[in-house]
N, C-alpha and C. Protein backbone atom coordinates (compact mmCIF):
# COMPACT_ATOMS: atom_id res chain seq x y z
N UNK A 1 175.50 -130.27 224.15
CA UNK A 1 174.12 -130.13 223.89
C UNK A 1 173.78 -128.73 223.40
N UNK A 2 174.37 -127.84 223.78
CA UNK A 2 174.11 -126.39 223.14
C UNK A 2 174.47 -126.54 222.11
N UNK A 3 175.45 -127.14 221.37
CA UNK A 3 175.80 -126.73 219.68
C UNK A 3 174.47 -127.44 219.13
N UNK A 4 173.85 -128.61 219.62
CA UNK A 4 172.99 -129.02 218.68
C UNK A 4 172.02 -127.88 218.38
N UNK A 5 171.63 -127.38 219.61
CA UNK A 5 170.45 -126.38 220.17
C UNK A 5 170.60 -125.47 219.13
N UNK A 6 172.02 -124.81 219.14
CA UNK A 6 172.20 -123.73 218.66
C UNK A 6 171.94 -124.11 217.08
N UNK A 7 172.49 -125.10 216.43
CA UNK A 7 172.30 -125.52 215.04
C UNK A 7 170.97 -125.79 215.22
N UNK A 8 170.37 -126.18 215.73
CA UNK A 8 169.28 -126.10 215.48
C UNK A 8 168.01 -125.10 215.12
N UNK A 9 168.42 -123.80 215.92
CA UNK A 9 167.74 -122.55 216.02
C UNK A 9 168.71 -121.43 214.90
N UNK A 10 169.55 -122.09 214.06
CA UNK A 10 169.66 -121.20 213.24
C UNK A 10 169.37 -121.66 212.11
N UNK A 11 168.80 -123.11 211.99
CA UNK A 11 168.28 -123.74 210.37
C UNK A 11 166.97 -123.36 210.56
N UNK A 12 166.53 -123.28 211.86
CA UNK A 12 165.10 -122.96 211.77
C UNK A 12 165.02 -121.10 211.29
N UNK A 13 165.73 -120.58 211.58
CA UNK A 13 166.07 -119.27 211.26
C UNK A 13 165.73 -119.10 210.29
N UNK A 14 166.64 -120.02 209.16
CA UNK A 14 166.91 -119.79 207.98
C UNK A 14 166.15 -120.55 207.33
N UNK A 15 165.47 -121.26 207.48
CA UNK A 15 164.17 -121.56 207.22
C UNK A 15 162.59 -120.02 207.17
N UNK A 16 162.72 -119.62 208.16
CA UNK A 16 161.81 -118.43 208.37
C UNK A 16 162.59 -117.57 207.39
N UNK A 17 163.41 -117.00 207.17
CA UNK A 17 163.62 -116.18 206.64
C UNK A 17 164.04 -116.31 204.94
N UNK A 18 163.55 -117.78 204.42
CA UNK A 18 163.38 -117.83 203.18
C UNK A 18 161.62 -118.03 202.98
N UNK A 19 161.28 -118.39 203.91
CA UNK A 19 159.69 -117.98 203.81
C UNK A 19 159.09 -116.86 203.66
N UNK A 20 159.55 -115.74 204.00
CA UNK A 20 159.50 -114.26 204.32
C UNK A 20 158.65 -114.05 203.06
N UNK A 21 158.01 -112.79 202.84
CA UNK A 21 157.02 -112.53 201.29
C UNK A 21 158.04 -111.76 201.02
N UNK A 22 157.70 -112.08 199.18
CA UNK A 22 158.52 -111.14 198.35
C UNK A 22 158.37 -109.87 198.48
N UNK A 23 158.84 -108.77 197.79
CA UNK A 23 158.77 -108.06 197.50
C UNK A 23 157.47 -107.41 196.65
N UNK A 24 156.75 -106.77 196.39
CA UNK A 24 155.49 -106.69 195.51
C UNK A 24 156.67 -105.34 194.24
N UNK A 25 156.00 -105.86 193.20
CA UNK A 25 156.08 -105.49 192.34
C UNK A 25 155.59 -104.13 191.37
N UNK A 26 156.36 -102.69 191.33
CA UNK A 26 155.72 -101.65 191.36
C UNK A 26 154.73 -101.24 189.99
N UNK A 27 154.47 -102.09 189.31
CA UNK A 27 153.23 -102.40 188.35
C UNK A 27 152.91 -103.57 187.91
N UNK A 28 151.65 -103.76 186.78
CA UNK A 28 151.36 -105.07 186.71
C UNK A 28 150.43 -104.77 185.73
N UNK A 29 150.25 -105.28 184.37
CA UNK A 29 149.86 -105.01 182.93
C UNK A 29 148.72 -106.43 182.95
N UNK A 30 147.33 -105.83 182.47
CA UNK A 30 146.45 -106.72 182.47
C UNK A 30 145.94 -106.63 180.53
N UNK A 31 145.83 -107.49 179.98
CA UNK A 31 145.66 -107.61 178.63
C UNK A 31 144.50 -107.55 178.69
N UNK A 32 143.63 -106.72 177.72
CA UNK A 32 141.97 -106.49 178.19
C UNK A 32 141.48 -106.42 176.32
N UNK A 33 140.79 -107.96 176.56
CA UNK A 33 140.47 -107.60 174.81
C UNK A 33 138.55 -107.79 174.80
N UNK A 34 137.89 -107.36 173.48
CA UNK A 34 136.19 -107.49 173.70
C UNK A 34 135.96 -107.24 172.02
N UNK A 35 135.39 -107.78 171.93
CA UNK A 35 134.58 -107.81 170.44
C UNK A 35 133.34 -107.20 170.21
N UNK A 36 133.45 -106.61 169.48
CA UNK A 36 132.67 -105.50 168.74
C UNK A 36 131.69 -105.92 167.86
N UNK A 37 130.47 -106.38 167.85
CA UNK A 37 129.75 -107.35 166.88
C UNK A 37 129.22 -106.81 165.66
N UNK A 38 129.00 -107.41 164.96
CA UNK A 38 128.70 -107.18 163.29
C UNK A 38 127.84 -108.17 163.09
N UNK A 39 127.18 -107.33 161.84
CA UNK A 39 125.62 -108.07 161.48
C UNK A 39 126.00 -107.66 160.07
N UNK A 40 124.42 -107.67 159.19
CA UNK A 40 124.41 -107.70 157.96
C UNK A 40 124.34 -106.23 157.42
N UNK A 41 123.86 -106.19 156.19
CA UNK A 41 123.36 -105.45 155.08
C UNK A 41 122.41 -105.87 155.13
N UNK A 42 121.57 -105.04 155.37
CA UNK A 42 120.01 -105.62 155.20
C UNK A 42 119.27 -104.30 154.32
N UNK A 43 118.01 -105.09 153.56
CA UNK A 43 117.36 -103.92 152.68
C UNK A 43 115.83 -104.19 153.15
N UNK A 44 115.10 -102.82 153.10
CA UNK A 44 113.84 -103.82 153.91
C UNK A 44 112.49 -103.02 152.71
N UNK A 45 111.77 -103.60 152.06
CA UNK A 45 110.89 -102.91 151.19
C UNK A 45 109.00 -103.45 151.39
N UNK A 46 108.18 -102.83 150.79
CA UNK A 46 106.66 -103.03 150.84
C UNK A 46 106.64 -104.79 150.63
N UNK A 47 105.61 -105.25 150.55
CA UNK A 47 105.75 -106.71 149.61
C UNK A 47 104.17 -106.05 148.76
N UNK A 48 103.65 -105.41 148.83
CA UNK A 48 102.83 -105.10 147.33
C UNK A 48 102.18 -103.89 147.55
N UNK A 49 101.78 -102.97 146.53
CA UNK A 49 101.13 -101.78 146.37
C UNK A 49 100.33 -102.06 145.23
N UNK A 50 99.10 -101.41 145.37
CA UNK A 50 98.07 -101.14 144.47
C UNK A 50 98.02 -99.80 143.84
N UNK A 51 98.08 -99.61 142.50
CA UNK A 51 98.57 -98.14 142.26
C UNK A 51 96.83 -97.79 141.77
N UNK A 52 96.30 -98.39 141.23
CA UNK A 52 94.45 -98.36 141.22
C UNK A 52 94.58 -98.39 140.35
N UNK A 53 93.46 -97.79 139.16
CA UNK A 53 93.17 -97.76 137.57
C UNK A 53 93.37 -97.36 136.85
N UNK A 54 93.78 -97.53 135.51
CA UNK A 54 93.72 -95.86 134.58
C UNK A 54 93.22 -96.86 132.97
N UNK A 55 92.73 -96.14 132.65
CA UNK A 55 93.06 -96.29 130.90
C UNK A 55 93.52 -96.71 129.79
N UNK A 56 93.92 -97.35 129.06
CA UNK A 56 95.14 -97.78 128.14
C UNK A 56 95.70 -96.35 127.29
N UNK A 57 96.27 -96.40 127.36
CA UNK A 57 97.18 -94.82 126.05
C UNK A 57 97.13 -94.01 127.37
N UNK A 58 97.64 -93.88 128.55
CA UNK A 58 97.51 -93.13 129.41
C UNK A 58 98.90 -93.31 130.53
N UNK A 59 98.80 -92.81 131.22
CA UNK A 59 99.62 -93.48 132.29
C UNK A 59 99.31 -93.37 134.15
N UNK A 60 99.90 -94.36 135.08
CA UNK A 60 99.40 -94.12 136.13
C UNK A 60 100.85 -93.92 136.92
N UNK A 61 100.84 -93.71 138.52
CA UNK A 61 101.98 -93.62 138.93
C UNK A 61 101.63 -93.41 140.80
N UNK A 62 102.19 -93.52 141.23
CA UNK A 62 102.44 -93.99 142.53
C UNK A 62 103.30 -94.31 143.68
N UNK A 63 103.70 -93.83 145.21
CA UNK A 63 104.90 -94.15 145.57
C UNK A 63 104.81 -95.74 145.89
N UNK A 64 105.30 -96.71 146.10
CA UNK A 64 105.43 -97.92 146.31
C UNK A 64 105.61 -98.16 148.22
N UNK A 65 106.26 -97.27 149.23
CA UNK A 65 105.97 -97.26 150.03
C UNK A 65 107.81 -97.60 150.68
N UNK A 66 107.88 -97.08 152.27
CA UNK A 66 108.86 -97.16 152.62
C UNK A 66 110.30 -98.60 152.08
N UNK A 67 111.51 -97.63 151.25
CA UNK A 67 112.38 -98.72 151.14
C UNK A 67 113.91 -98.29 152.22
N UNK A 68 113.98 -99.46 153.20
CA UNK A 68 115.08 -99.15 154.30
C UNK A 68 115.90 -100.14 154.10
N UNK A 69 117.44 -98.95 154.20
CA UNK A 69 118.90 -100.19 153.95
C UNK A 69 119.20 -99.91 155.44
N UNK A 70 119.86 -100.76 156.57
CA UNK A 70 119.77 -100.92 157.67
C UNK A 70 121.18 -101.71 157.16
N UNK A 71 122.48 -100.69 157.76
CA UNK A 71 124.15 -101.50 157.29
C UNK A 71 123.81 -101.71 159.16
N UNK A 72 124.50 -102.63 159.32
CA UNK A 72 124.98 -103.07 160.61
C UNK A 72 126.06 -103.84 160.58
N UNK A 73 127.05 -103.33 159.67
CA UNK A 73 128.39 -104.12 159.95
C UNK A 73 129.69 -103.37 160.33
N UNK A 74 129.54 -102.36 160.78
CA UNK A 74 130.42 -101.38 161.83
C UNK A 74 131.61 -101.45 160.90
N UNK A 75 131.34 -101.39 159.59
CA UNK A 75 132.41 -101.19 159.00
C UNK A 75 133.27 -99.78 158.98
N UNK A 76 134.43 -99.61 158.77
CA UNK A 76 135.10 -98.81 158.66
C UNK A 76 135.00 -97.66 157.61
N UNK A 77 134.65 -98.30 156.47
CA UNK A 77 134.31 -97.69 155.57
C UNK A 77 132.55 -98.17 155.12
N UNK A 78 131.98 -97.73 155.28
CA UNK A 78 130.54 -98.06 155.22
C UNK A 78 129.73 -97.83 154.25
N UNK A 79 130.24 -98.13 153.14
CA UNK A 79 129.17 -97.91 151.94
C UNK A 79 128.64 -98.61 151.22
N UNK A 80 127.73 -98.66 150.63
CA UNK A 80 126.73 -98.99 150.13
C UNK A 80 125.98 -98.46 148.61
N UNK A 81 125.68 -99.54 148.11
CA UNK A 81 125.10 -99.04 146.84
C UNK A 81 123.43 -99.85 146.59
N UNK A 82 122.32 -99.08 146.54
CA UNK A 82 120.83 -99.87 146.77
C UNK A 82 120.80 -99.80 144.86
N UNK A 83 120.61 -101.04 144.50
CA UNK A 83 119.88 -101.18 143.57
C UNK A 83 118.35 -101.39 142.63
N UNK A 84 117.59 -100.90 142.23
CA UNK A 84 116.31 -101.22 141.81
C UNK A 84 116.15 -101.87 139.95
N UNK A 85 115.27 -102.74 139.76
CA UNK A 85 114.89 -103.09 138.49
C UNK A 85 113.25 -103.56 138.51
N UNK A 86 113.02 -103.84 137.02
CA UNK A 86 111.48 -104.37 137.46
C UNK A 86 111.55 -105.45 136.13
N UNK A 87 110.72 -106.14 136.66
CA UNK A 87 109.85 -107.11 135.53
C UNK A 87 108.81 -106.85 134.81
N UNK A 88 108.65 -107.53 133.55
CA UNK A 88 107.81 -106.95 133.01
C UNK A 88 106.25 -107.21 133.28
N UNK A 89 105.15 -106.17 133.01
CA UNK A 89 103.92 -106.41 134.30
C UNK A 89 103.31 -107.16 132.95
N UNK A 90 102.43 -108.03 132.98
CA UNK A 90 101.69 -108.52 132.37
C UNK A 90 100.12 -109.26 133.17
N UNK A 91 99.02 -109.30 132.38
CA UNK A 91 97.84 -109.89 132.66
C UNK A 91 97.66 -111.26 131.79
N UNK A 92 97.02 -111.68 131.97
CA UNK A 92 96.08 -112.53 131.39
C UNK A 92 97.34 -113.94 131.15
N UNK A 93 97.23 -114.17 129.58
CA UNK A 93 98.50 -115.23 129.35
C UNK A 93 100.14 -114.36 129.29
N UNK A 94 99.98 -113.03 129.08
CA UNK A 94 101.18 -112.11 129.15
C UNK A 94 101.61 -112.17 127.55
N UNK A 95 100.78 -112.25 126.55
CA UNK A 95 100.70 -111.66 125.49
C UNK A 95 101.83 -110.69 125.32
N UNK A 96 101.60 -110.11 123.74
CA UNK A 96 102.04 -108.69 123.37
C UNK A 96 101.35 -107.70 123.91
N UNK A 97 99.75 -107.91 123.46
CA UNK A 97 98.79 -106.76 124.26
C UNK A 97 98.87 -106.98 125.81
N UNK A 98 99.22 -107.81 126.14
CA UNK A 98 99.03 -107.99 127.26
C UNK A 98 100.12 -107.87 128.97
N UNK A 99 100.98 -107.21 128.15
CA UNK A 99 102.52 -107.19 128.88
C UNK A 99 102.94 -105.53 128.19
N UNK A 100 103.41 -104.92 129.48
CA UNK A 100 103.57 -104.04 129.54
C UNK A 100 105.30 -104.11 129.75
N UNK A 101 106.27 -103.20 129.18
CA UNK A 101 108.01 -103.84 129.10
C UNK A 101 108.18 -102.77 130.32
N UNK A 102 109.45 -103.52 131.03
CA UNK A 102 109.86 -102.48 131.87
C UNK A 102 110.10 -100.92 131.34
N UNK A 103 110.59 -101.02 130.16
CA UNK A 103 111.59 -99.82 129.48
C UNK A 103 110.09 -98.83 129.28
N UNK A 104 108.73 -98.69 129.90
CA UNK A 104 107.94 -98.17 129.86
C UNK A 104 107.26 -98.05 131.50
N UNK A 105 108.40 -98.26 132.63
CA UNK A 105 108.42 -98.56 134.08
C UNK A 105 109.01 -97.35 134.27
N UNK A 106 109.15 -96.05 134.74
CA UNK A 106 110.10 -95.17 135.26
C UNK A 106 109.72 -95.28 136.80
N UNK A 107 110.91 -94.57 137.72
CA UNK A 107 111.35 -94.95 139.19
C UNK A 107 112.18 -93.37 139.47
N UNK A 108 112.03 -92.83 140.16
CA UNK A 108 112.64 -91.90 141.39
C UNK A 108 112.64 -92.17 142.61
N UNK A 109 113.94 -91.95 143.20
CA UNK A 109 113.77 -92.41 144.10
C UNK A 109 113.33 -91.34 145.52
N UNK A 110 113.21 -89.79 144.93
CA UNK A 110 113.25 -88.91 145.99
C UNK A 110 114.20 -88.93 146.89
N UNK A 111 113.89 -88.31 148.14
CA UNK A 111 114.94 -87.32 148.99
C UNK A 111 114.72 -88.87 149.98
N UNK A 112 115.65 -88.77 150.92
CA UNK A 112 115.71 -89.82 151.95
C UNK A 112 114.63 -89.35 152.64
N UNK A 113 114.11 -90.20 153.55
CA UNK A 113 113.17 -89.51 154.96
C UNK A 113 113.52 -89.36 156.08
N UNK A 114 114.40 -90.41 156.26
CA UNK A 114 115.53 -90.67 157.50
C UNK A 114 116.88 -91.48 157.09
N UNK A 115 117.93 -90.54 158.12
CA UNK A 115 118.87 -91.94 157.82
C UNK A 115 119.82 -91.22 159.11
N UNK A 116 120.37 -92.59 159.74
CA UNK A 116 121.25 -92.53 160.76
C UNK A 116 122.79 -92.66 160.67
N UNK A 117 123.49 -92.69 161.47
CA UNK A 117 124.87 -92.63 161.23
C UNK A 117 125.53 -91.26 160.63
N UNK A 118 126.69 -91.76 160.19
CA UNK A 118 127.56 -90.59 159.57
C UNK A 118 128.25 -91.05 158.16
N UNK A 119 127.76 -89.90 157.72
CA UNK A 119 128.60 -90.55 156.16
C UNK A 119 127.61 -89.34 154.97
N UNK A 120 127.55 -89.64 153.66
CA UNK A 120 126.97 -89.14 152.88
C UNK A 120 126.19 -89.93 152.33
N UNK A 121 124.43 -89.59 152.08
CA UNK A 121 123.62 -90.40 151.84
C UNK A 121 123.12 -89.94 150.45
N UNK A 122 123.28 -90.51 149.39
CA UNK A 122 122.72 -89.98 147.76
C UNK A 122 122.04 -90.31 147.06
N UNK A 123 120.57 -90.01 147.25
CA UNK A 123 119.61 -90.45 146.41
C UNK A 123 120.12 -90.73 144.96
N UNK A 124 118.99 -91.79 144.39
CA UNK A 124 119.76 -91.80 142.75
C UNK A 124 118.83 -91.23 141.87
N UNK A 125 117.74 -90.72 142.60
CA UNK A 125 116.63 -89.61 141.82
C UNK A 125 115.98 -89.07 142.35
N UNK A 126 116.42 -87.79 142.47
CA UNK A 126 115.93 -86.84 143.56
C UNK A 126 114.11 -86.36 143.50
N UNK A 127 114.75 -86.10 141.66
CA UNK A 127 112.83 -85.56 141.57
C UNK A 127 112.61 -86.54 140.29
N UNK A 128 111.10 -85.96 139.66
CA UNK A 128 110.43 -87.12 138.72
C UNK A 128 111.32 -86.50 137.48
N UNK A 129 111.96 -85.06 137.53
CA UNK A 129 112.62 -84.72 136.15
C UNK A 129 113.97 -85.65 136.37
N UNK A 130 114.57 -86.26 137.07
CA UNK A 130 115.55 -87.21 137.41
C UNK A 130 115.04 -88.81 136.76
N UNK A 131 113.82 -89.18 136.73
CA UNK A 131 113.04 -90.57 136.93
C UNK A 131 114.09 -91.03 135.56
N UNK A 132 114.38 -92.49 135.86
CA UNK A 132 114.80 -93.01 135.05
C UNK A 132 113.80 -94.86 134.79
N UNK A 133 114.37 -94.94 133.21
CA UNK A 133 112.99 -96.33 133.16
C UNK A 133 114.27 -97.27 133.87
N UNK A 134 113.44 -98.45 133.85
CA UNK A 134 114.05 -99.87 134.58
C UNK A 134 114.08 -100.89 133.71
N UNK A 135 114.32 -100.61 132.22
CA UNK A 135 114.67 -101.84 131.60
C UNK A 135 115.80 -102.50 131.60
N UNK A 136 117.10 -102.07 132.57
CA UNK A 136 117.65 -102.37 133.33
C UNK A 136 118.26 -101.97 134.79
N UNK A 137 119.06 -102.66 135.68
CA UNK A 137 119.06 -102.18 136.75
C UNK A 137 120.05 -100.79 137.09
N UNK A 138 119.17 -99.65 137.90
CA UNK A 138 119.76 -98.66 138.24
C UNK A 138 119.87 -98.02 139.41
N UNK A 139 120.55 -97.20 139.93
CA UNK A 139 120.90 -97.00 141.46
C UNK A 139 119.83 -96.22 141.79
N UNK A 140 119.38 -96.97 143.15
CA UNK A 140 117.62 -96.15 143.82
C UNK A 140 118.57 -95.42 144.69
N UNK A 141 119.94 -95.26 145.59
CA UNK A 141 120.34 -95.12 146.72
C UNK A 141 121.32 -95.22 146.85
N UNK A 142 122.50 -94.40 147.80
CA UNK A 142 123.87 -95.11 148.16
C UNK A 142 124.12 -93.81 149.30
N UNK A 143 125.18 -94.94 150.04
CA UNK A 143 125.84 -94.14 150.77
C UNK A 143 127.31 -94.30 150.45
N UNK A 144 127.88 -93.10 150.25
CA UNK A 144 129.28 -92.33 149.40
C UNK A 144 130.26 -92.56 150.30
N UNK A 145 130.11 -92.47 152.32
CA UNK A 145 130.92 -91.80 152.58
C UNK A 145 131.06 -92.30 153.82
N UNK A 146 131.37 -92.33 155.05
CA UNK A 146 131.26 -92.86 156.24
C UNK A 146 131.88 -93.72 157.05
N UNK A 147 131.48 -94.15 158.40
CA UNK A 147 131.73 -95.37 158.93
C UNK A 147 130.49 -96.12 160.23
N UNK A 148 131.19 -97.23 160.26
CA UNK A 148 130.04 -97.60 161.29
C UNK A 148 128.51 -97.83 161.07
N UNK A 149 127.99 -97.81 161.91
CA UNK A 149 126.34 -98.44 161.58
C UNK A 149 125.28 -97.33 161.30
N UNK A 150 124.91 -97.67 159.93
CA UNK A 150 123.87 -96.43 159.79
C UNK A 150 122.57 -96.83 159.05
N UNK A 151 121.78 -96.44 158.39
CA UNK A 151 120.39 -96.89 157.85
C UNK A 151 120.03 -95.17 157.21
N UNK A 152 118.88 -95.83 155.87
CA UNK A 152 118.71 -94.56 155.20
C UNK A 152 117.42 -95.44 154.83
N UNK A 153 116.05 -94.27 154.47
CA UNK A 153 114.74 -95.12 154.12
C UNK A 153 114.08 -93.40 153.10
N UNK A 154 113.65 -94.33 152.13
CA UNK A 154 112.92 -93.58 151.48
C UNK A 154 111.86 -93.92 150.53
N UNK A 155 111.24 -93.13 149.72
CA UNK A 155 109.41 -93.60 149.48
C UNK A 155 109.77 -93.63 148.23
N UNK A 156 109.96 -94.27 147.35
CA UNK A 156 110.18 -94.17 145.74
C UNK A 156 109.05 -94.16 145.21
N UNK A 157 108.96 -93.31 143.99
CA UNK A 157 107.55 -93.21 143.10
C UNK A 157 107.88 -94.31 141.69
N UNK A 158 107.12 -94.63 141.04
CA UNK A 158 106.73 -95.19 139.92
C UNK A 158 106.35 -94.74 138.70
N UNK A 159 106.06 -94.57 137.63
CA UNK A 159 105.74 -93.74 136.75
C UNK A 159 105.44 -95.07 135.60
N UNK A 160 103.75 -95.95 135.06
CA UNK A 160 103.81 -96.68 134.21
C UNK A 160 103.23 -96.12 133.06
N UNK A 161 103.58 -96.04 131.75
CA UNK A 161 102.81 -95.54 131.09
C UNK A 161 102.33 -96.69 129.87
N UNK A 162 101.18 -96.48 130.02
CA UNK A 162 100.53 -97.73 129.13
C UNK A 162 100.03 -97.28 127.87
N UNK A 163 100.65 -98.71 127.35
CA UNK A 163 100.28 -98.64 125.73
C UNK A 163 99.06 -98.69 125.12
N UNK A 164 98.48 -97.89 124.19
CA UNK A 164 97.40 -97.80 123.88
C UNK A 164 96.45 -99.25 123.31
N UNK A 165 97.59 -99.97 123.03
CA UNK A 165 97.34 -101.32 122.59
C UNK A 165 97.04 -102.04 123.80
N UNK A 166 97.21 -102.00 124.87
CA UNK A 166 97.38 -102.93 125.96
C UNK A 166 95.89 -103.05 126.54
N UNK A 167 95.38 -104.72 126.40
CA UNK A 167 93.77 -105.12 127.01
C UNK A 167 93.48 -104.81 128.57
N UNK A 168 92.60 -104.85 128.34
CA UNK A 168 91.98 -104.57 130.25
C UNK A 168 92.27 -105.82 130.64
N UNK A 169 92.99 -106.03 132.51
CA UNK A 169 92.99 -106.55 133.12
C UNK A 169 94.25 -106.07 133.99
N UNK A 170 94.15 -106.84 135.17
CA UNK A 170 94.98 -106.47 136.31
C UNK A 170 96.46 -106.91 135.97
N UNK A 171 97.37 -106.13 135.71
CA UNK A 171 98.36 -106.37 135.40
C UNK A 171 99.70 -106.38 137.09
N UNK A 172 100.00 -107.34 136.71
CA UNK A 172 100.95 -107.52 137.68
C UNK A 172 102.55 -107.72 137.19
N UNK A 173 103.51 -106.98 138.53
CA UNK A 173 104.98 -107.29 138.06
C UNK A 173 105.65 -107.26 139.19
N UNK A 174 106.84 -107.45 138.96
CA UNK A 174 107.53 -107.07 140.41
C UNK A 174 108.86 -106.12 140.65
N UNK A 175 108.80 -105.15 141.36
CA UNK A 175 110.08 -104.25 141.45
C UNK A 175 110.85 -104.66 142.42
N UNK A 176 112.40 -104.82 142.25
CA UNK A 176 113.53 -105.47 143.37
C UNK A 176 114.12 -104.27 143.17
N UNK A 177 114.60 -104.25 144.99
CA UNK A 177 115.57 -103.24 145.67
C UNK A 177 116.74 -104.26 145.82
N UNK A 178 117.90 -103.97 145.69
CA UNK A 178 119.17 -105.00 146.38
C UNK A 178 119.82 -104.35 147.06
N UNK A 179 120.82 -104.44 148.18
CA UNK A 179 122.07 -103.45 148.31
C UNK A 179 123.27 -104.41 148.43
N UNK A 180 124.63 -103.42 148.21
CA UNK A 180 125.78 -104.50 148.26
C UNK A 180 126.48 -103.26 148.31
């Protein structure tokens, strides 16, 4: 009866002593990942200005009112180019007398007013001896240089000069900012 006993109390042994805890392990590597979010290019401008009255054979002129590029795509390289053009303004049926051509539209864009981030921000017309016409499209803005999320806003002026031929009435047109 003791050998059973004894076999008995040494499987149970050896039982306990494969239960026993391991060893712990002197490090332990946790993979840690998170995303960084991204948005657009966005351009943000007036939706209308009234520049008031003038004359025919004369000219009028005016700033158009805050234009903001707002990058939010944490890009690496972060640049940007703002584009401006205009249509041609016309009244009435938009006649000859009655339509004024862009290529008689000039645009500066002046100094920035603000802009955030890091990078280089370059007006595309600093002053009115800079103003260029808009009978096609030309750079109001850019940023050269940078990274990450930044924004730049500034007041562009107008410069229309009207033809001596051109009838009275409220002439309307439209100026587009783009960026890309």
């Amino acid at each position: 009866m003791r050998k059973p006993l004894l076999t008995l109390f040494a499987a149970g042994a050896a039982v306990l002593a494969l239960a026993a805890p391991a060893a712990a392990a002197p490090s332990g590597d946790t993979v840690v990942t998170f995303t960084i979010s991204t948005a657009n290019l966005d351009i943000s401008v007036p939706p209308s200005v009234n520049l008031g009255a003038v004359f025919a054979g004369s000219t009028i002129q005016g700033q158009l009112g805050n234009v903001t590029v707002t990058d939010s795509r944490a890009a690496l390289s972060a640049t940007w180019t703002a584009t401006v053009s205009s249509t041609a303004f016309t009244t009435g049926g938009g006649t000859g007398s009655e339509t004024i051509l862009p290529n008689l539209v000039e645009y500066w864009s002046g100094p920035a007013i603000s802009t955030t981030g890091t990078g280089t921000f370059v007006p595309g017309q600093l002053t009115s001896a800079d103003a260029v016409t808009l009978n096609l499209p030309r750079v109001a803005f850019s940023k050269t240089s940078g990274s990450g999320n930044n924004s730049a806003t500034w007041n562009p002026t107008i410069r229309i000069t009207i033809p001596p031929s051109a009838v009275g009435g409220t002439y309307t047109g439209v100026i587009t900012h783009s960026v890309a």
